[in-house]
Protein backbone atom coordinates (compact mmCIF):
# COMPACT_ATOMS: atom_id res chain seq x y z
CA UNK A 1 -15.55 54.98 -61.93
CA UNK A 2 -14.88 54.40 -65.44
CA UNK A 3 -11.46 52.46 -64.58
CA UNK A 4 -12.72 50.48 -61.87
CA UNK A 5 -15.08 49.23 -64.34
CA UNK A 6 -12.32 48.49 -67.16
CA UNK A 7 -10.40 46.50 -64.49
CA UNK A 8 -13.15 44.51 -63.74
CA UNK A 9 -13.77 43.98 -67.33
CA UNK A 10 -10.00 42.97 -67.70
CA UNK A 11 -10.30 40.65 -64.40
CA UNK A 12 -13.15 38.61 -65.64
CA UNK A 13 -11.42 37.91 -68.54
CA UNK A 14 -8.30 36.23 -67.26
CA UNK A 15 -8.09 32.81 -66.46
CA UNK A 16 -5.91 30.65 -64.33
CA UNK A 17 -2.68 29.36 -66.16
CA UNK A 18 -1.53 26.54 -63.74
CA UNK A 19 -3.35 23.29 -63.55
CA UNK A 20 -3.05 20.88 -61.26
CA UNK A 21 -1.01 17.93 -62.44
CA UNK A 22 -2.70 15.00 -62.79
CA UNK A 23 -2.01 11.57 -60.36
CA UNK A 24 0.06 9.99 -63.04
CA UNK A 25 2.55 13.01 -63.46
CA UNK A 26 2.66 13.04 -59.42
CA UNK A 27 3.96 9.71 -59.06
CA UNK A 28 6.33 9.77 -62.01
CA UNK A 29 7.69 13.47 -60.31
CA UNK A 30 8.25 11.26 -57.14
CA UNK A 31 9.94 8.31 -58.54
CA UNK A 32 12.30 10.62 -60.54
CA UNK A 33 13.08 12.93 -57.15
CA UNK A 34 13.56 9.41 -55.32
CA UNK A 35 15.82 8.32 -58.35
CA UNK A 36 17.72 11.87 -57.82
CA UNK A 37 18.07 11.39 -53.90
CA UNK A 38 19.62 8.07 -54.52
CA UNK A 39 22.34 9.38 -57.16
CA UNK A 40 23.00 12.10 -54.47
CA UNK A 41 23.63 9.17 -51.71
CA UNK A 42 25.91 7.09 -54.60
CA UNK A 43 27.62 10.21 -55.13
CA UNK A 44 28.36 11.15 -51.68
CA UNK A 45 29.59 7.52 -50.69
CA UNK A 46 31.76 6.93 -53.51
CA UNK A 47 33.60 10.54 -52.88
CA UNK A 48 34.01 9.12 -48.87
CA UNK A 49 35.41 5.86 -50.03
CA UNK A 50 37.74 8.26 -52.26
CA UNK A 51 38.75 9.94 -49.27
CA UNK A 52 39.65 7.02 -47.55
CA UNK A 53 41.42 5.20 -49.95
CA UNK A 54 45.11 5.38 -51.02
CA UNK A 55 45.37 3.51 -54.05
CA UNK A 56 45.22 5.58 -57.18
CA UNK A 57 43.47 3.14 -59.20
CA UNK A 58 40.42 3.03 -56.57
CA UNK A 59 40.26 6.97 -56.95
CA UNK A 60 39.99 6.83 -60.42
CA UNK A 61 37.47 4.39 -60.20
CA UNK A 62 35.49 6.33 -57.85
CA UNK A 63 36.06 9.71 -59.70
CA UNK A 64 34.21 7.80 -62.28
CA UNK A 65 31.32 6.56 -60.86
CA UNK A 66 30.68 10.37 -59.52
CA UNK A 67 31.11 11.32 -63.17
CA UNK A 68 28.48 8.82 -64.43
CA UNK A 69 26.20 9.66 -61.29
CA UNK A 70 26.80 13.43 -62.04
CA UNK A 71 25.77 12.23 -65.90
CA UNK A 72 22.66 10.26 -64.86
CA UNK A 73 21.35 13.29 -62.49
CA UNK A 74 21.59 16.05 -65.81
CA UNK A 75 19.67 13.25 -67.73
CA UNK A 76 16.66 13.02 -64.87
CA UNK A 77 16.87 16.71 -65.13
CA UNK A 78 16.51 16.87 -68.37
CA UNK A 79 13.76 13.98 -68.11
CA UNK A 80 11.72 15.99 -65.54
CA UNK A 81 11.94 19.48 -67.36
CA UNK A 82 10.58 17.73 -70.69
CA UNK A 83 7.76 15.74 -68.76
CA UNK A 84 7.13 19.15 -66.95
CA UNK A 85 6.67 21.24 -70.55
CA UNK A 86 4.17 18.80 -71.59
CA UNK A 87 1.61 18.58 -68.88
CA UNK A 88 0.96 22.33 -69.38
CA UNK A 89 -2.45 22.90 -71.84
């Protein structure tokens, strides 16, 4: 009896940790996974014109553009982790 009562002390006392993010963080979260799904389509388009293509300067061009793509997608990574740490209380 004596436990059951020190875990419902101990349960009362705890309170929830995640809140609900607020309509602002929402739609920024959104634009950034829309910004994400668009690098992913540049990505996949210029490595298919790659393919395709026999010149070697085009394929270093390409190779580039995935780099900077690759580059951009880290950064909104990075963006949404930050905006993520500061929402929580």
């Amino acid at each position: 009896m004596l436990r059951l009562a020190r875990a419902a002390l101990s349960l009362a006392v705890v309170s929830p940790t995640y809140r609900m993010p607020d309509p602002v963080t929402r739609r920024r979260e959104a634009v950034v996974s829309e910004v994400r799904y668009a690098l992913a389509a540049v990505r996949c388009a210029a490595r298919l014109a790659g393919l395709v293509s026999d010149e070697l300067v085009v394929r270093e061009l390409l190779r580039d553009v995935i780099d900077q793509t690759d580059r951009a997608e880290r950064g909104v990574g990075r963006l949404v982790s930050t905006s993520s740490r500061d929402v929580v209380p």
